[in-house]
N, C-alpha and C. Protein backbone atom coordinates (compact mmCIF):
# COMPACT_ATOMS: atom_id res chain seq x y z
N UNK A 1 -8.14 -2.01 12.85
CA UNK A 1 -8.82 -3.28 12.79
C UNK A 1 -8.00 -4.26 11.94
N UNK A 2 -7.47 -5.39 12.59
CA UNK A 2 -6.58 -6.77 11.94
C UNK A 2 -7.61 -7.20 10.96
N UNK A 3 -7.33 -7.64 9.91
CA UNK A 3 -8.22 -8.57 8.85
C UNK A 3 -7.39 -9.46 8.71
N UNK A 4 -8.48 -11.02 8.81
CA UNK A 4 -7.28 -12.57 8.93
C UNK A 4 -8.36 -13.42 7.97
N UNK A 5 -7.70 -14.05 7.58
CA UNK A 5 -8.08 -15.09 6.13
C UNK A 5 -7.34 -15.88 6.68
N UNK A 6 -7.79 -17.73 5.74
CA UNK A 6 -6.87 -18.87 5.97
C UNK A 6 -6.95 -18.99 4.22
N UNK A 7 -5.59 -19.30 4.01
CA UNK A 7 -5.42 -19.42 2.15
C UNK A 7 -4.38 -20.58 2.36
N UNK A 8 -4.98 -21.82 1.46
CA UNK A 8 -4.21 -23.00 1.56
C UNK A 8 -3.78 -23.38 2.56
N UNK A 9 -4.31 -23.33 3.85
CA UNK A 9 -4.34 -24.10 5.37
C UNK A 9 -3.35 -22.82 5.80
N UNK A 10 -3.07 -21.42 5.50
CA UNK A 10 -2.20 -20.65 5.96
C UNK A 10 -2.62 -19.63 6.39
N UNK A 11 -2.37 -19.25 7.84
CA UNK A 11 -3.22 -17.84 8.49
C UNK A 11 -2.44 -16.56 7.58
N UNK A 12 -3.68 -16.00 6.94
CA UNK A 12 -3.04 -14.45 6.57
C UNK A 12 -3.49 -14.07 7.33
N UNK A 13 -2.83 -12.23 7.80
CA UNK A 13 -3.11 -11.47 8.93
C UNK A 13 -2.28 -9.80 8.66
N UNK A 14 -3.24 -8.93 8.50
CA UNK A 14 -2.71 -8.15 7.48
C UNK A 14 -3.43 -7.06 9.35
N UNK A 15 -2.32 -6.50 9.69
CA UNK A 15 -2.57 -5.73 10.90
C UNK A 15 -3.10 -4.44 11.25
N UNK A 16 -3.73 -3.85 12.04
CA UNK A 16 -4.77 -2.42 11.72
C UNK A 16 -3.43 -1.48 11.70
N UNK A 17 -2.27 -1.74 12.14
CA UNK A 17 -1.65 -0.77 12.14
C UNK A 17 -0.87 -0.57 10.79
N UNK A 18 -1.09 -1.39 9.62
CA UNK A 18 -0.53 -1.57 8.42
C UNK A 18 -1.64 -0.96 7.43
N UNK A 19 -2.23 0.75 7.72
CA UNK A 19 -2.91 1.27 6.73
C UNK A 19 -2.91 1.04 5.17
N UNK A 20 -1.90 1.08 4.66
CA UNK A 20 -1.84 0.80 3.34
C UNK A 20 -2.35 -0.21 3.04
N UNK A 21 -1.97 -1.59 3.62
CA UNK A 21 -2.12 -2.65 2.93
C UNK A 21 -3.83 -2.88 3.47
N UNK A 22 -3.91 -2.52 4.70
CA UNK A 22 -5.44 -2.56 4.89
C UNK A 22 -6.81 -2.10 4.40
N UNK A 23 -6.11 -0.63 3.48
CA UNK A 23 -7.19 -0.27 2.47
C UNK A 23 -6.81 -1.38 1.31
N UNK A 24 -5.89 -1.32 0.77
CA UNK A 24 -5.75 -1.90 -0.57
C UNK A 24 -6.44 -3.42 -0.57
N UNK A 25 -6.75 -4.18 0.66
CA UNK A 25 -7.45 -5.46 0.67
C UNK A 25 -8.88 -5.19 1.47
N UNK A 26 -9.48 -3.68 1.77
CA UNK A 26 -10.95 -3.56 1.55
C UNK A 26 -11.25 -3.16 0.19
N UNK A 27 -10.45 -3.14 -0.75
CA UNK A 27 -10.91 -2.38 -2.08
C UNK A 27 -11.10 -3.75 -2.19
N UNK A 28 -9.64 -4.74 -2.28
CA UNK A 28 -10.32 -6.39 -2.98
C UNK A 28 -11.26 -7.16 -2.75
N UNK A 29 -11.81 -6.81 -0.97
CA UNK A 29 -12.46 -8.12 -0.66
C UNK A 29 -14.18 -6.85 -1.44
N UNK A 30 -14.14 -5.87 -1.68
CA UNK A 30 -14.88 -5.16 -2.58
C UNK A 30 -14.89 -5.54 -3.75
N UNK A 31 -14.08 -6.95 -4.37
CA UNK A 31 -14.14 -6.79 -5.89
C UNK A 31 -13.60 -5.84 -6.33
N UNK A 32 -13.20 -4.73 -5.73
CA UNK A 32 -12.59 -3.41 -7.07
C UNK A 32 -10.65 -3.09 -6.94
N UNK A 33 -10.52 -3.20 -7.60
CA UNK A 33 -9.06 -3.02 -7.93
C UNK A 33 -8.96 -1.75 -7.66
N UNK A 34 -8.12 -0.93 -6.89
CA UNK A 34 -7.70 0.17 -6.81
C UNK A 34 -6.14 0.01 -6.01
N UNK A 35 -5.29 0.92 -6.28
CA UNK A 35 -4.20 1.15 -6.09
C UNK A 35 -3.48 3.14 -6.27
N UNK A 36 -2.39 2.96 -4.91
CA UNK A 36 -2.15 4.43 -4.85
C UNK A 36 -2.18 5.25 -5.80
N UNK A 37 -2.13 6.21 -6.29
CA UNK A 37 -1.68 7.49 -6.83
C UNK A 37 -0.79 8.86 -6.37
N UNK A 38 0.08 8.70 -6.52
CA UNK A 38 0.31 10.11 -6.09
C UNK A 38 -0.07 11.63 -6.29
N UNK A 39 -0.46 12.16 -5.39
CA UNK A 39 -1.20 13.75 -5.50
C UNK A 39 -0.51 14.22 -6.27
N UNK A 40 0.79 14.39 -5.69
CA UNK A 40 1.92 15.33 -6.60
C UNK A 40 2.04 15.11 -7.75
N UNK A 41 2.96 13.98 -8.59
CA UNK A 41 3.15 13.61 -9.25
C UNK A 41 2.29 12.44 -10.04
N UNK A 42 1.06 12.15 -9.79
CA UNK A 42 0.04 11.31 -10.44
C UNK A 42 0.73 10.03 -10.91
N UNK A 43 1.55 9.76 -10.51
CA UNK A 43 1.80 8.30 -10.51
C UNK A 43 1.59 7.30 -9.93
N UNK A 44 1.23 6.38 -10.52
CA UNK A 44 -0.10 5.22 -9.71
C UNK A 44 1.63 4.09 -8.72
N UNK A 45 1.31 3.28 -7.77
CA UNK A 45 2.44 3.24 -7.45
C UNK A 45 1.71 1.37 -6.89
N UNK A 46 2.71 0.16 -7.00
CA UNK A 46 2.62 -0.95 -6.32
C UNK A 46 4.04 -1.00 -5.94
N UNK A 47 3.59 -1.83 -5.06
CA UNK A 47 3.14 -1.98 -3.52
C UNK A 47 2.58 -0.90 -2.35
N UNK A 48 1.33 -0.96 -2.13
CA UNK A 48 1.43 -0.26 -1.17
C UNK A 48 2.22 0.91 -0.10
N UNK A 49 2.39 2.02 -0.50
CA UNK A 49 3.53 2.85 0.32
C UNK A 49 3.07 3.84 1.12
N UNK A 50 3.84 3.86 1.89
CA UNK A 50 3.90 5.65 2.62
C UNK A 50 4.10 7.13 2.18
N UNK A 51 4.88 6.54 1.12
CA UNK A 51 5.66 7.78 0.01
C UNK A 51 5.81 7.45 -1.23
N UNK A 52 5.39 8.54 -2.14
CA UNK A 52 5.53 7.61 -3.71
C UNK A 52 7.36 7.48 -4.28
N UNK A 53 7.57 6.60 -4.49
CA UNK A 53 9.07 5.91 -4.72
C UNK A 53 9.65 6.99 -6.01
N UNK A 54 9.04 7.59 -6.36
CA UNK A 54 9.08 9.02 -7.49
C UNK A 54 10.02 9.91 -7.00
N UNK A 55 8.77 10.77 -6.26
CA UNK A 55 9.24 12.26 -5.87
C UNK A 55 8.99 12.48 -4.16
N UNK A 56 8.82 11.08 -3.87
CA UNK A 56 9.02 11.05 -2.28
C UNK A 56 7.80 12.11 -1.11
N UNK A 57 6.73 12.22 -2.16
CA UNK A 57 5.43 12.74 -1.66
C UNK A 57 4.92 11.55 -0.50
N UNK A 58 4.00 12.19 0.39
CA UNK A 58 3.93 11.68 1.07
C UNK A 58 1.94 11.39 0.75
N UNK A 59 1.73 11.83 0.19
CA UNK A 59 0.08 12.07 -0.42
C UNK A 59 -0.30 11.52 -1.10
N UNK A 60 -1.68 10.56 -1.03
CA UNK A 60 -1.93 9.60 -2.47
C UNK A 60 -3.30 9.40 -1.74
N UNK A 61 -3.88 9.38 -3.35
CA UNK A 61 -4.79 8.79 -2.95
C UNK A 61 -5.63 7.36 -4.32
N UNK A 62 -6.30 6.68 -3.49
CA UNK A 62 -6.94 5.83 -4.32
C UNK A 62 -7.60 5.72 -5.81
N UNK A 63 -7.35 4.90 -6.25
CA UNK A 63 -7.75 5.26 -7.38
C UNK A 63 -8.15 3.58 -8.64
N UNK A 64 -9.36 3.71 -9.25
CA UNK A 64 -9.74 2.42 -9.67
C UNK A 64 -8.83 2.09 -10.75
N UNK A 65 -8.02 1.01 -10.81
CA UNK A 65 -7.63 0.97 -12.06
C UNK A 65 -7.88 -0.87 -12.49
N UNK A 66 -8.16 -1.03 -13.76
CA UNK A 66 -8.62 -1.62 -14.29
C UNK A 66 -8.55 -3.50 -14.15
N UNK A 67 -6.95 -3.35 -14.33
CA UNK A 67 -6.64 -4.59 -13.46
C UNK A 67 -6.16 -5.58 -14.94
N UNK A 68 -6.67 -4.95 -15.82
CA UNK A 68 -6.32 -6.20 -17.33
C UNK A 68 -4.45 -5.40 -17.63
N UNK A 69 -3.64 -6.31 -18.07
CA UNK A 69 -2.32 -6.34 -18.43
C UNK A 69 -1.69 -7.33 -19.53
N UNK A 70 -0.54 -7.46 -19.11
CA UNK A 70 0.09 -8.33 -20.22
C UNK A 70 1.25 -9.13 -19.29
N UNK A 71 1.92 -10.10 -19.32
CA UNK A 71 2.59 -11.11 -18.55
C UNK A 71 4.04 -10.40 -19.09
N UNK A 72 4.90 -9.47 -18.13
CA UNK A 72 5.83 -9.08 -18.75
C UNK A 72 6.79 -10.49 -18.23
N UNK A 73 6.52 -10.87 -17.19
CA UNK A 73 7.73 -12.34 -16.56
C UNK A 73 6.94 -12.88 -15.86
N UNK A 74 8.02 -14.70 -15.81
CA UNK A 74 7.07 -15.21 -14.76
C UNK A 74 8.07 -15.92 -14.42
N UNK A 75 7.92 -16.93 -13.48
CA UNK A 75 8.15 -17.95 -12.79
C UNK A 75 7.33 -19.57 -12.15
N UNK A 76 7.82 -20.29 -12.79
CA UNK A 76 7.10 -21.76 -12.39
C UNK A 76 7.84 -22.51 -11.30
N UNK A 77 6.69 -22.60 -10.26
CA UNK A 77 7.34 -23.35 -9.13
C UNK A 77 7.03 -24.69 -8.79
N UNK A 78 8.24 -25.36 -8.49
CA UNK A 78 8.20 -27.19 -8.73
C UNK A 78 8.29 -27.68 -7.45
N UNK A 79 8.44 -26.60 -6.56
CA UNK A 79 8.87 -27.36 -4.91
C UNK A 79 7.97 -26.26 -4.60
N UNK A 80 7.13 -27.04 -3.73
CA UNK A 80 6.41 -25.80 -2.60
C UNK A 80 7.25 -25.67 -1.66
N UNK A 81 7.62 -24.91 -1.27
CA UNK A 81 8.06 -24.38 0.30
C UNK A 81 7.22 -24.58 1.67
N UNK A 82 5.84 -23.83 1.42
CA UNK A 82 4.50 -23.81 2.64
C UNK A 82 4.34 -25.42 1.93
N UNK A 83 3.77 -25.75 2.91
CA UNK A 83 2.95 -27.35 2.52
C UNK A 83 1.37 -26.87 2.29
N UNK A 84 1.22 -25.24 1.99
CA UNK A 84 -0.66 -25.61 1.57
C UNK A 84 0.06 -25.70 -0.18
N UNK A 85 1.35 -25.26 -0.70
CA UNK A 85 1.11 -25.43 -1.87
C UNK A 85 1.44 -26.48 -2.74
N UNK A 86 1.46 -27.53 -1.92
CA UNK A 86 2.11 -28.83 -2.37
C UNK A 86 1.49 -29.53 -3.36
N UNK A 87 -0.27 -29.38 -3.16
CA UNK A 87 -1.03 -30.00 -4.24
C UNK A 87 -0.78 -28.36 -5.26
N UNK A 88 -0.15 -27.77 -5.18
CA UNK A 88 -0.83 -26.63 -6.46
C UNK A 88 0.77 -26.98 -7.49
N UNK A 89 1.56 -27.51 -7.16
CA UNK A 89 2.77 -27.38 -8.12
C UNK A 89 2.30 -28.32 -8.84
N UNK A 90 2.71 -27.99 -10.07
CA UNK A 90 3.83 -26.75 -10.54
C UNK A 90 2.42 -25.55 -10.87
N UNK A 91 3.08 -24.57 -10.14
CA UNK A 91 1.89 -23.27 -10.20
C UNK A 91 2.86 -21.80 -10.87
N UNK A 92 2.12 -21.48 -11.58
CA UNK A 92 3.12 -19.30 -12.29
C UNK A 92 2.41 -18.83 -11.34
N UNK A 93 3.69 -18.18 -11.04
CA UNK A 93 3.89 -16.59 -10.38
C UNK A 93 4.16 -15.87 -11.68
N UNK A 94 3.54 -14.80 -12.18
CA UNK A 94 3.71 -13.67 -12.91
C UNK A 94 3.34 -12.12 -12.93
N UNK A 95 4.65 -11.92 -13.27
CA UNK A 95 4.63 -10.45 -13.42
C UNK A 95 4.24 -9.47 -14.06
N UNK A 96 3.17 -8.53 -13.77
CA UNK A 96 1.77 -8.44 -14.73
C UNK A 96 2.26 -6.70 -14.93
N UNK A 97 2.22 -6.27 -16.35
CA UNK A 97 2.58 -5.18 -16.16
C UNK A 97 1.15 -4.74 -16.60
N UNK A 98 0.63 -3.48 -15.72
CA UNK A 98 -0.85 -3.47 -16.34
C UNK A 98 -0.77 -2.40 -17.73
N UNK A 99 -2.03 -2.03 -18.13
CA UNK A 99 -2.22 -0.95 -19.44
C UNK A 99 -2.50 -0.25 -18.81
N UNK A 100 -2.86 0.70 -17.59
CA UNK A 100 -2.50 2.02 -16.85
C UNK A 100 -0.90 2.46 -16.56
N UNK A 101 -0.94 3.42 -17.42
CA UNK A 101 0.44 4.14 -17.04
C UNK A 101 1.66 2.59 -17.87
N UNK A 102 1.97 2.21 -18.85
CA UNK A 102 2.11 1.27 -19.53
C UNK A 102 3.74 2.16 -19.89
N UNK A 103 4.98 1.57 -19.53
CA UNK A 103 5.98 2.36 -19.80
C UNK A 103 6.31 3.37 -19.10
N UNK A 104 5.48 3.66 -18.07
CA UNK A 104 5.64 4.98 -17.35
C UNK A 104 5.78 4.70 -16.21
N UNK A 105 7.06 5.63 -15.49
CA UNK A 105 8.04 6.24 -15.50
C UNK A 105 8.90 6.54 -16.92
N UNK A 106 9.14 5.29 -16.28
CA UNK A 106 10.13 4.90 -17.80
C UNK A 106 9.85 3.23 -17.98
N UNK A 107 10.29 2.43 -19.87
CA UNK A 107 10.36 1.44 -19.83
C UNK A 107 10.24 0.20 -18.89
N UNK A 108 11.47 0.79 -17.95
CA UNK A 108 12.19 0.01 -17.07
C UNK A 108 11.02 -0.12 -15.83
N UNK A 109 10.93 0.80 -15.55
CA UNK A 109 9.95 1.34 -14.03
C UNK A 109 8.24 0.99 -14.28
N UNK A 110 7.75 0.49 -15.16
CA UNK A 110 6.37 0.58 -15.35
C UNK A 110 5.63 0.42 -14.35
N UNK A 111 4.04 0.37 -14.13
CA UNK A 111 3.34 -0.32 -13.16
C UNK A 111 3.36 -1.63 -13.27
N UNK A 112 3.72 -2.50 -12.43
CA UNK A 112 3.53 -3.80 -12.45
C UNK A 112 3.61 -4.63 -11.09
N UNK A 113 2.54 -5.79 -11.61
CA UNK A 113 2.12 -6.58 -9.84
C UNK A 113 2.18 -7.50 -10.56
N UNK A 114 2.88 -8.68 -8.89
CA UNK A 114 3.32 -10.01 -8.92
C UNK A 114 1.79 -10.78 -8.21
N UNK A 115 1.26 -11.45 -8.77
CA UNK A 115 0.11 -12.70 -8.68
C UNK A 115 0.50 -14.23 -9.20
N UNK A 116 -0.49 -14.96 -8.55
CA UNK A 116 -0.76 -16.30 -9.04
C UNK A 116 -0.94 -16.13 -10.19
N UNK A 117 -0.81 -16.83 -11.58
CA UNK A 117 -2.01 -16.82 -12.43
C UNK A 117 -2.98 -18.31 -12.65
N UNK A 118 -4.20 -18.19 -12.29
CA UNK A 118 -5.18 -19.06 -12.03
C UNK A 118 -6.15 -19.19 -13.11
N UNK A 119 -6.97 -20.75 -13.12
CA UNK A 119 -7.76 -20.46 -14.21
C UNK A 119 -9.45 -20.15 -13.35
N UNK A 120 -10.15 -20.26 -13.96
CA UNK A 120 -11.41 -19.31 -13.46
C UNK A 120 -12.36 -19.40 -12.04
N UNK A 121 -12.33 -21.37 -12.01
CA UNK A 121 -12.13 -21.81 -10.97
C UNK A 121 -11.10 -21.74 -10.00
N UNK A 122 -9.91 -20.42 -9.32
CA UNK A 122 -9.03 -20.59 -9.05
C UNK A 122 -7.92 -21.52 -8.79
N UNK A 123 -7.56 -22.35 -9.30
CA UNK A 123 -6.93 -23.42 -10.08
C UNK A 123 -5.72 -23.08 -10.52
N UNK A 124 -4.98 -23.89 -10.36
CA UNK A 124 -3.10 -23.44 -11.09
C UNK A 124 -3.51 -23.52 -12.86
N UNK A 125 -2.99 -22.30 -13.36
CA UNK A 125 -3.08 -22.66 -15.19
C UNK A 125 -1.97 -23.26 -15.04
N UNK A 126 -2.09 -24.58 -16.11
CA UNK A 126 -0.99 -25.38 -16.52
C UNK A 126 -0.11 -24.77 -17.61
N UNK A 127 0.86 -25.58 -16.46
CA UNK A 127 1.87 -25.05 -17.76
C UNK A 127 2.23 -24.25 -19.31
N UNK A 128 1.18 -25.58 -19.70
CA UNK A 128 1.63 -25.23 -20.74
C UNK A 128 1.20 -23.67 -22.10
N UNK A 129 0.10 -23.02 -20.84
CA UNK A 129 -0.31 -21.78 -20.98
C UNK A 129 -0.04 -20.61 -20.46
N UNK A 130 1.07 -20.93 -20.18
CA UNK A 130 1.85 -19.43 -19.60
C UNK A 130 2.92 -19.11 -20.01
N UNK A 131 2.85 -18.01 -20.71
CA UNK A 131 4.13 -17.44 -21.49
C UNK A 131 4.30 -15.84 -21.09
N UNK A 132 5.25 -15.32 -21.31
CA UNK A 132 5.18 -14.05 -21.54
C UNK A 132 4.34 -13.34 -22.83
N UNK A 133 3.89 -12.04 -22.50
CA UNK A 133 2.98 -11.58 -23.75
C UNK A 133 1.69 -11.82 -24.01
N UNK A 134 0.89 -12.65 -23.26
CA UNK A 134 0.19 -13.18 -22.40
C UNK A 134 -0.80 -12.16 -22.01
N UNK A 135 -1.98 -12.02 -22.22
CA UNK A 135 -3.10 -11.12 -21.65
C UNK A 135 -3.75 -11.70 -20.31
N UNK A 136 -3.99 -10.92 -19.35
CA UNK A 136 -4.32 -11.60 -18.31
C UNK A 136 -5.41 -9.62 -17.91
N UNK A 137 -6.21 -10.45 -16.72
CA UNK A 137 -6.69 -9.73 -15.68
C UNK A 137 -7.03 -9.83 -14.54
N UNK A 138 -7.08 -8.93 -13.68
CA UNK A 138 -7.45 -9.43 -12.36
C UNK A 138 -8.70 -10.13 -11.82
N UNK A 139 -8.91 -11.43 -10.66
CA UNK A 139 -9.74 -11.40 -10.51
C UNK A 139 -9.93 -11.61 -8.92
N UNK A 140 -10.63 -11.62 -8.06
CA UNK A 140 -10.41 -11.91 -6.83
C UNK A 140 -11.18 -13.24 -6.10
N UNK A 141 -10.15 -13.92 -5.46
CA UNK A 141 -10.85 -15.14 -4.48
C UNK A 141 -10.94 -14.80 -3.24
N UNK A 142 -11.91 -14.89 -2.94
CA UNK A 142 -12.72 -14.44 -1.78
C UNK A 142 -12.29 -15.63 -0.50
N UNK A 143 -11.73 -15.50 0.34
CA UNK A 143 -10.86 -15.75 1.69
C UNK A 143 -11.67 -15.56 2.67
N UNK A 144 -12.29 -14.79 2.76
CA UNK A 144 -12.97 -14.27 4.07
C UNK A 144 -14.18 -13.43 3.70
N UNK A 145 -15.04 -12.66 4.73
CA UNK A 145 -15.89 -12.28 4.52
C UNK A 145 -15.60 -10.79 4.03
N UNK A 146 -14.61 -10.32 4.67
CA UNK A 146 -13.49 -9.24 4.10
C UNK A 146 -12.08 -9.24 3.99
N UNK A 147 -12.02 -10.29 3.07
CA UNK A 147 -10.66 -10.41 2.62
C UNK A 147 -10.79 -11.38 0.97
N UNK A 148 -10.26 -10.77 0.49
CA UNK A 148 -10.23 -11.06 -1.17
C UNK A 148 -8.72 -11.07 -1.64
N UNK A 149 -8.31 -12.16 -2.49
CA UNK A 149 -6.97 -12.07 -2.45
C UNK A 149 -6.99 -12.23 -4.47
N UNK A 150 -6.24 -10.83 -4.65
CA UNK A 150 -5.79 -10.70 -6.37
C UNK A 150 -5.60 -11.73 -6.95
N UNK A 151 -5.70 -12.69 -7.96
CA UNK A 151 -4.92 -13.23 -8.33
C UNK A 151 -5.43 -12.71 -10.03
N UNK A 152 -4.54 -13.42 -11.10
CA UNK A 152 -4.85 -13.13 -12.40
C UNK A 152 -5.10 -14.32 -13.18
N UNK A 153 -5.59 -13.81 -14.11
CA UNK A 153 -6.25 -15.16 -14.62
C UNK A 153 -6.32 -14.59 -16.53
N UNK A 154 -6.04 -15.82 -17.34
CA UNK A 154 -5.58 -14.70 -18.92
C UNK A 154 -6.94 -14.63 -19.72
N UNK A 155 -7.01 -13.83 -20.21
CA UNK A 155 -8.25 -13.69 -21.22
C UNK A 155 -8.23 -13.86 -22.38
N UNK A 156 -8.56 -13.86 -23.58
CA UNK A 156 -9.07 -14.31 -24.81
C UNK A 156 -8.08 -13.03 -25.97
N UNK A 157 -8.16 -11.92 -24.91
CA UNK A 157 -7.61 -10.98 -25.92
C UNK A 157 -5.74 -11.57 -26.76
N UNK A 158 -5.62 -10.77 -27.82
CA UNK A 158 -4.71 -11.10 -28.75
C UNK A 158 -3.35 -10.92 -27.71
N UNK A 159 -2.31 -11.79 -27.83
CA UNK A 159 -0.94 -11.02 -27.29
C UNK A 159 -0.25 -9.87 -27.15
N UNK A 160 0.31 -9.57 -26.98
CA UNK A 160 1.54 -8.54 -27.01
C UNK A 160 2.27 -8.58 -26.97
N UNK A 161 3.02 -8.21 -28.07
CA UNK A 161 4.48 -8.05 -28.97
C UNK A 161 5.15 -9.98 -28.68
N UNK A 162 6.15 -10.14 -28.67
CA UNK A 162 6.71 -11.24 -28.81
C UNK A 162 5.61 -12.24 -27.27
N UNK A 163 5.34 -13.37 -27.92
CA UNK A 163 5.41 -14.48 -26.83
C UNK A 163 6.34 -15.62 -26.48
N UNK A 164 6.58 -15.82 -25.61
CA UNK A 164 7.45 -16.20 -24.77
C UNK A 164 7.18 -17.53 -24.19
N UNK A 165 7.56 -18.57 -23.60
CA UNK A 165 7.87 -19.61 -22.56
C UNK A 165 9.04 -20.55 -22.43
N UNK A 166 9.05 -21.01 -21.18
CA UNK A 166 9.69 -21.68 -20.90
C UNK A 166 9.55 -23.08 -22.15
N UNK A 167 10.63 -23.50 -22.51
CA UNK A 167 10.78 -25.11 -23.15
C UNK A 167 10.22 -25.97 -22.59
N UNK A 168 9.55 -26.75 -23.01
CA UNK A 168 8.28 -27.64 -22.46
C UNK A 168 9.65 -29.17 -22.42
């Protein structure tokens, strides 16, 4: 079964034959954050896969995880590309490393997902509130009747370790 949303005048269309990504956006348009695990090796895994990028298991299964992190990187964009995002520039893209499995693999390899970060009203956060170190969590905007799309949005909690931004 295809699931199709319109986000900023743009057809999403996520296909029945694309299992992975088709559970992972009935968990969202559910409100609940969940993402793979591997059987074998219990490592939680983003993006969506066939095989965990580990130990090349082919077995996983779902699993709730929390969705609150910290802004390990980001990016501010000044040119939309699509024309739905023309009114949203300048909008962060950031790179959210979550507190499940935090360093694991290794340093380098942690869990981490790329989102908008939005303010509560899904809304571009401005500028001048996005740094690295940055507490954020997930929340979902609802697209469709089953389709919910991640985005993050920062919370109140204290930083982590150095903060960061771009020069204003």
């Amino acid at each position: 079964m295809t699931i199709t949303a319109n986000y900023l005048g743009m057809p999403l269309d996520i296909s029945g034959l694309d299992t992975e990504n088709l559970e992972y956006f009935r968990h969202c348009a559910a409100h609940a954050f969940h993402l793979q695990a591997c059987s074998a090796c219990n490592l939680i895994r983003y993006p969506p896969t066939t095989a965990c990028p580990w130990c090349a298991s082919p077995d996983a299964r779902w699993v709730p995880v929390d969705g609150r992190g910290t802004v390990h990187s980001y990016t501010e964009v000044h040119h939309a590309i699509q024309p739905g995002f023309k009114d949203w520039t300048p909008y962060a893209i950031v790179l959210v490393e979550l507190d499940e499995q935090r360093g694991t693999p290794t340093p380098d390899e942690a869990l981490r997902i790329i989102g908008n970060l939005v303010t509560a009203d899904f809304a571009p956060e401005p500028e001048s509130k996005v740094a690295i170190g940055k507490r954020v969590r997930v929340v979902f905007q609802d697209l469709a009747g089953d389709f919910a799309l991640p985005q993050f949005t920062l919370t109140d909690e204290p930083p982590v370790g150095r903060v960061w931004s771009l020069p204003a």
